[in-house]
N, C-alpha and C. Protein backbone atom coordinates (compact mmCIF):
# COMPACT_ATOMS: atom_id res chain seq x y z
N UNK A 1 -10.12 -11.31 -2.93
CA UNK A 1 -9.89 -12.40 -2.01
C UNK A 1 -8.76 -12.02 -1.07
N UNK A 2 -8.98 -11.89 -0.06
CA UNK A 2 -7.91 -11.99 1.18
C UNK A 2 -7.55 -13.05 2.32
N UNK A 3 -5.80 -13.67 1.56
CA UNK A 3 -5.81 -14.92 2.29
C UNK A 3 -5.66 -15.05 3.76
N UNK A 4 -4.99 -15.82 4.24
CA UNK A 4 -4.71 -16.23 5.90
C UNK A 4 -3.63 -14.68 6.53
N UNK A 5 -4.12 -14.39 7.49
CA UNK A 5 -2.43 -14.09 7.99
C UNK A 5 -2.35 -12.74 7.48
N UNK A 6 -3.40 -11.65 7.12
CA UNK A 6 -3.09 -10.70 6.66
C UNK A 6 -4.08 -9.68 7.61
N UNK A 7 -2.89 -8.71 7.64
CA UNK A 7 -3.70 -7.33 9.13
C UNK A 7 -3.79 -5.94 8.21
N UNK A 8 -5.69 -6.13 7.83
CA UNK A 8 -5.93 -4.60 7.37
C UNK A 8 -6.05 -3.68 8.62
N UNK A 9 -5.75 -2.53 8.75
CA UNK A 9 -6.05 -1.84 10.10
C UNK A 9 -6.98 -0.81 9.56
N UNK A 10 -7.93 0.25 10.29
CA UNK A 10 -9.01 1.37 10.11
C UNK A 10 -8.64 1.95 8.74
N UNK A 11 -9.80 2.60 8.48
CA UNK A 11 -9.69 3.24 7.30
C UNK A 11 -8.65 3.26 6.15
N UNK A 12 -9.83 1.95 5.71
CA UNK A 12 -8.60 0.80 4.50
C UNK A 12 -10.09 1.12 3.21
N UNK A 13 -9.43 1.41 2.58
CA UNK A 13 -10.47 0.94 0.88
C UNK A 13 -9.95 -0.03 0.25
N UNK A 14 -10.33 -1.04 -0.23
CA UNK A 14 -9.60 -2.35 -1.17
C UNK A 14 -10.99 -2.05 -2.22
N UNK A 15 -10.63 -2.35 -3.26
CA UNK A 15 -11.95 -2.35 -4.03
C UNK A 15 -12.23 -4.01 -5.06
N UNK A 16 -12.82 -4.10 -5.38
CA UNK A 16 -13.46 -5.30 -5.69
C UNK A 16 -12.17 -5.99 -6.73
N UNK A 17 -12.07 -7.49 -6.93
CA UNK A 17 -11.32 -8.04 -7.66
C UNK A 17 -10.11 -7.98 -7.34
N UNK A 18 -9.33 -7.32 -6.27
CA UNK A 18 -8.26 -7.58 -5.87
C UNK A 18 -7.86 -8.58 -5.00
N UNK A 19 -6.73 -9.15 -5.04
CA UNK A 19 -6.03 -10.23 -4.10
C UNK A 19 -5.30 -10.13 -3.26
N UNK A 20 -5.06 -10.18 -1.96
CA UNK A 20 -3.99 -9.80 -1.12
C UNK A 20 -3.61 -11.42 -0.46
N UNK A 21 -2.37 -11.12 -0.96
CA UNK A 21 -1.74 -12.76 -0.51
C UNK A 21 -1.55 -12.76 0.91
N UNK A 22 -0.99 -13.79 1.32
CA UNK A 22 -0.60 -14.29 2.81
C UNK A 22 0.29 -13.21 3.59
N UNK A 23 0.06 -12.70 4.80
CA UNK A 23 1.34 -12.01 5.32
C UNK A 23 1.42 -10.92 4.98
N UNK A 24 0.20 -10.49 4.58
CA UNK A 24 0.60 -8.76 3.82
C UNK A 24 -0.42 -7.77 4.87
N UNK A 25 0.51 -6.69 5.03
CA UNK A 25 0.16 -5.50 6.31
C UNK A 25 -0.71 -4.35 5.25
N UNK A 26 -1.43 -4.27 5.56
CA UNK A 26 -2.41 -2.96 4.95
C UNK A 26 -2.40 -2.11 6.27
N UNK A 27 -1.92 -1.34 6.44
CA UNK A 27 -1.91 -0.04 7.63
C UNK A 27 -3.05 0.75 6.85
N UNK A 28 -3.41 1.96 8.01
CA UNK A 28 -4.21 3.09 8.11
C UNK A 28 -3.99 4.02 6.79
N UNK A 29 -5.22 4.49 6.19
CA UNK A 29 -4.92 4.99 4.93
C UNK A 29 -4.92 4.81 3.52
N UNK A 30 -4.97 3.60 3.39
CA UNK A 30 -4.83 2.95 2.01
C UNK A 30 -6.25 2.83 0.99
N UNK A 31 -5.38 3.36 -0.21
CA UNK A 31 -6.75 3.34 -1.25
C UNK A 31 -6.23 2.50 -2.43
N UNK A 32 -7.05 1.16 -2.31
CA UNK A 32 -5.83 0.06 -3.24
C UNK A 32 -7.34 0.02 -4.42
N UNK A 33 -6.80 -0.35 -5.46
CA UNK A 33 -8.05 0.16 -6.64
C UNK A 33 -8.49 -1.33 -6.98
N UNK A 34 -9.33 -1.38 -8.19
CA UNK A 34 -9.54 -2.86 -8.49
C UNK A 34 -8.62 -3.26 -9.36
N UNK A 35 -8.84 -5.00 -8.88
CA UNK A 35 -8.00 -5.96 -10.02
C UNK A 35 -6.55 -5.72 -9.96
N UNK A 36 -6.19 -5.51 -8.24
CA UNK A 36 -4.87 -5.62 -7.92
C UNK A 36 -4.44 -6.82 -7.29
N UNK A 37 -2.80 -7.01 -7.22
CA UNK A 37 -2.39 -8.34 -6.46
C UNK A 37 -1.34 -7.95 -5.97
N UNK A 38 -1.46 -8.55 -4.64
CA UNK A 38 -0.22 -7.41 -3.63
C UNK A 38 0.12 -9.46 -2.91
N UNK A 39 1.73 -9.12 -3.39
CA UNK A 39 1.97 -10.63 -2.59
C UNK A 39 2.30 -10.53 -1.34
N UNK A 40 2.73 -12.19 -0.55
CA UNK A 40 3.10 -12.35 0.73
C UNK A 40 3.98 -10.81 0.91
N UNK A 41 4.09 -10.67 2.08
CA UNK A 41 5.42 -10.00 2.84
C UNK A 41 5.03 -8.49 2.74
N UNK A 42 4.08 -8.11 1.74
CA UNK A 42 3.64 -6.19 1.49
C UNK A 42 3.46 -5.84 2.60
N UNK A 43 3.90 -4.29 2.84
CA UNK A 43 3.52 -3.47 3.77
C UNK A 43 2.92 -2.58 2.96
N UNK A 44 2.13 -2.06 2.97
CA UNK A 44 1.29 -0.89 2.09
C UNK A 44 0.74 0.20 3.21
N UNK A 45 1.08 1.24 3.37
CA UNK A 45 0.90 2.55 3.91
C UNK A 45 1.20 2.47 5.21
N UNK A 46 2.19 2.17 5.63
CA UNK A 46 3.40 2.18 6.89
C UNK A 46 3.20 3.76 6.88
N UNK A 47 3.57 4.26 7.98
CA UNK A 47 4.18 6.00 8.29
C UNK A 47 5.09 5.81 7.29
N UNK A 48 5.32 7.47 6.57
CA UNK A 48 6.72 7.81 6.22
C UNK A 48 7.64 7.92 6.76
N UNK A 49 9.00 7.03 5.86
CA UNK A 49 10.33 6.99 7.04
C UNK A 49 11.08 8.57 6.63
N UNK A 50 10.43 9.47 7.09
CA UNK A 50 10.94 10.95 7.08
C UNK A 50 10.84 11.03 8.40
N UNK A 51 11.92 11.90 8.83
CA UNK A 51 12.19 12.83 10.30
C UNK A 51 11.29 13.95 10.48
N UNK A 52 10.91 14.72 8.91
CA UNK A 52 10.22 15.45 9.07
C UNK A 52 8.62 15.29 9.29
N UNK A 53 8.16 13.88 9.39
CA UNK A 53 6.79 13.95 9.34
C UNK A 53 6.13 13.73 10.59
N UNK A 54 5.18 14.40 10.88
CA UNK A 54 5.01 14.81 12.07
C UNK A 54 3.30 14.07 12.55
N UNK A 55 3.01 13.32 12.40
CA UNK A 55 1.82 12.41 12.07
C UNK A 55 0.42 12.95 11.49
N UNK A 56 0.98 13.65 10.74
CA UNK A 56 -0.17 14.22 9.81
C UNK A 56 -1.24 13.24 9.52
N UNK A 57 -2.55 13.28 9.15
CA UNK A 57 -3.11 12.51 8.38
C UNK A 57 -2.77 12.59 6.76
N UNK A 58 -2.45 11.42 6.36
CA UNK A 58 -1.78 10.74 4.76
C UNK A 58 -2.03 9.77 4.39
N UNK A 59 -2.55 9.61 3.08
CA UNK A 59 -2.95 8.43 2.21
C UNK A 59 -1.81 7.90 0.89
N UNK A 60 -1.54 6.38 0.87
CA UNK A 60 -1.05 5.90 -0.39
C UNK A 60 -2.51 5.44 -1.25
N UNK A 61 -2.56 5.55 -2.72
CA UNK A 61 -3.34 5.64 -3.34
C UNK A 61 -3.00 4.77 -4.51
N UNK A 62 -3.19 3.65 -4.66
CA UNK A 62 -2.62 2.63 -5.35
C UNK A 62 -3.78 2.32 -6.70
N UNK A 63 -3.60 2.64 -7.61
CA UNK A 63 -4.63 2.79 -8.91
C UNK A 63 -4.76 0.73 -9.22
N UNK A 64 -5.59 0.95 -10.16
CA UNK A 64 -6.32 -0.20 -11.00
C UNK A 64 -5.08 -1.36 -11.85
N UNK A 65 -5.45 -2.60 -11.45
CA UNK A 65 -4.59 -3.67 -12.19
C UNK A 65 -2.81 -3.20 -11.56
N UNK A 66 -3.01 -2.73 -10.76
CA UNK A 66 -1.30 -3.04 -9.87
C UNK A 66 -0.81 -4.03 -9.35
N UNK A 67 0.25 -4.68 -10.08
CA UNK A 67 0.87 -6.08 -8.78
C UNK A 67 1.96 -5.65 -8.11
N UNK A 68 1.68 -5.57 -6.96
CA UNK A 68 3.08 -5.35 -5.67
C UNK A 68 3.45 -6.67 -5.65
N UNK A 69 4.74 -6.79 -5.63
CA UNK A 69 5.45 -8.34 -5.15
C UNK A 69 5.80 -8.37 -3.88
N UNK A 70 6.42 -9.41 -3.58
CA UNK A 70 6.92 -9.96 -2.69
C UNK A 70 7.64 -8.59 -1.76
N UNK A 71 7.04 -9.02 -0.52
CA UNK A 71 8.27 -7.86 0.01
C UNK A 71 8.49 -6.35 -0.28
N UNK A 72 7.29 -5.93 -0.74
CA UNK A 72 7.48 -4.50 -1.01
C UNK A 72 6.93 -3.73 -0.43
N UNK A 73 7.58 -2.17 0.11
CA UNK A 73 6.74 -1.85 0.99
C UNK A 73 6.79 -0.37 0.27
N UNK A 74 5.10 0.07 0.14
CA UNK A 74 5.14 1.46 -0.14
C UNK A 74 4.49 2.43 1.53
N UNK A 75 4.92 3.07 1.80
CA UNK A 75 4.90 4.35 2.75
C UNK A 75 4.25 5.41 2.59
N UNK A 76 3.31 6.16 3.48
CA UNK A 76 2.29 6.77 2.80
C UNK A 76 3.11 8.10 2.76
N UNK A 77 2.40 9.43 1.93
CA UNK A 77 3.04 10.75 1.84
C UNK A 77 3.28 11.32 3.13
N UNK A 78 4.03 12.47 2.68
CA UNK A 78 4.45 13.32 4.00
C UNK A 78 3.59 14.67 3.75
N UNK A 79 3.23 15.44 4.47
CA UNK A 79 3.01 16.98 4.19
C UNK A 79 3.18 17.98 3.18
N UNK A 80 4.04 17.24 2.11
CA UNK A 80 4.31 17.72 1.18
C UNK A 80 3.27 17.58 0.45
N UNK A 81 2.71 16.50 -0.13
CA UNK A 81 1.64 16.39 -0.97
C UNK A 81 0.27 15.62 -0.25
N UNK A 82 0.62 14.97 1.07
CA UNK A 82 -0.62 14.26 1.88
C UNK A 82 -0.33 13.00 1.40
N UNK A 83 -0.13 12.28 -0.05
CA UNK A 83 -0.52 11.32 -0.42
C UNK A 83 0.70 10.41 -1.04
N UNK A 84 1.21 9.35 -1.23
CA UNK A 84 1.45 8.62 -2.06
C UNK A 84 0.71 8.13 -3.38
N UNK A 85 1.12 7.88 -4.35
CA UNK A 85 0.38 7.80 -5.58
C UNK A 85 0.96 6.79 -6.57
N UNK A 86 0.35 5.65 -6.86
CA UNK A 86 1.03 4.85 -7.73
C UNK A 86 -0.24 4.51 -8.46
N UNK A 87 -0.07 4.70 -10.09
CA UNK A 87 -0.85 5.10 -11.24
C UNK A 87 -1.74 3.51 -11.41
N UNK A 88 -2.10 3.19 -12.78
CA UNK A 88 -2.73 2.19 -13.07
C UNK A 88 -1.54 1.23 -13.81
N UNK A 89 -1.86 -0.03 -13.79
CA UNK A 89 -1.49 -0.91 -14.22
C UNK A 89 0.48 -1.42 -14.29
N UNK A 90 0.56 -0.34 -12.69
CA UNK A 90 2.16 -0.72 -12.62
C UNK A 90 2.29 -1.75 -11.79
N UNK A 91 3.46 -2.24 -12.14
CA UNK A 91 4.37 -3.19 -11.66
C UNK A 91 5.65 -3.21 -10.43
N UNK A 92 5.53 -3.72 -9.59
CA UNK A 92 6.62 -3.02 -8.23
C UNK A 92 6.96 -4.37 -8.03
N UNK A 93 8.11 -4.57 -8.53
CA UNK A 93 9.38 -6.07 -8.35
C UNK A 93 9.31 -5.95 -6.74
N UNK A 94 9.52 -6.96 -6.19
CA UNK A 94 9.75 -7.87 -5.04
C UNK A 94 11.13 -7.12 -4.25
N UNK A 95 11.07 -6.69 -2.96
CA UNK A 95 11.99 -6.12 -2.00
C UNK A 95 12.19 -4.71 -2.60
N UNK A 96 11.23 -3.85 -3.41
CA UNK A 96 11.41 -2.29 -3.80
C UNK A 96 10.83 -1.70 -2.93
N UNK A 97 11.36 -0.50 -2.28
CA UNK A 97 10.80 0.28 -1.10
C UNK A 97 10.03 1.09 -1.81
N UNK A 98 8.88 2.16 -1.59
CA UNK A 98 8.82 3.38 -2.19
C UNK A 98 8.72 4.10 -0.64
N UNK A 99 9.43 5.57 -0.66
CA UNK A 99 9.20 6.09 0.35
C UNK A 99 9.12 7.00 -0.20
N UNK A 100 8.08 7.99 -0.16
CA UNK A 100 7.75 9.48 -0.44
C UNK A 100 9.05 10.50 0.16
């Protein structure tokens, strides 16, 4: 279910049974798995805030039964590995950055 007020942009995967609350940014890139819940305020696969990244193509890769809270923003990889990667069934408290 995806509520009011939320901007997926191109080449987005969401997969079945997940929830994306109010106000939440899905940028270019994103591979969000099933039976996730990403609250108000998420940014999920923003550019990396590196100097060194040079607009490569890069994916965050968000596994099965993940809740992002409030306000959290994960950033996709840099050149180093292409990807961001967050496993199955984790938990990311409210205002935690991840930046590759």
């Amino acid at each position: 279910m995806i509520e009011p007020f939320v901007t997926i942009d191109k080449n987005v995967i969401i997969e079945e049974g997940t929830w994306i609350g109010p106000n939440v940014t899905i940028m270019e890139g994103a591979r969000i798995g099933k039976n996730c819940r990403i609250f108000p305020g998420a940014v999920i696969s923003a550019i990396p805030q590196d100097l060194k990244f040079g607009g490569e193509e890069t994916i965050v890769r968000i596994g099965n039964n993940v809740t992002i809270r409030e306000y959290v923003t994960v950033n996709r990889g840099t050149k180093a590995s292409y990807e961001t990667v967050i496993g199955d069934n984790c938990l990311l408290m409210g205002l935690c950055t991840h930046c590759p």
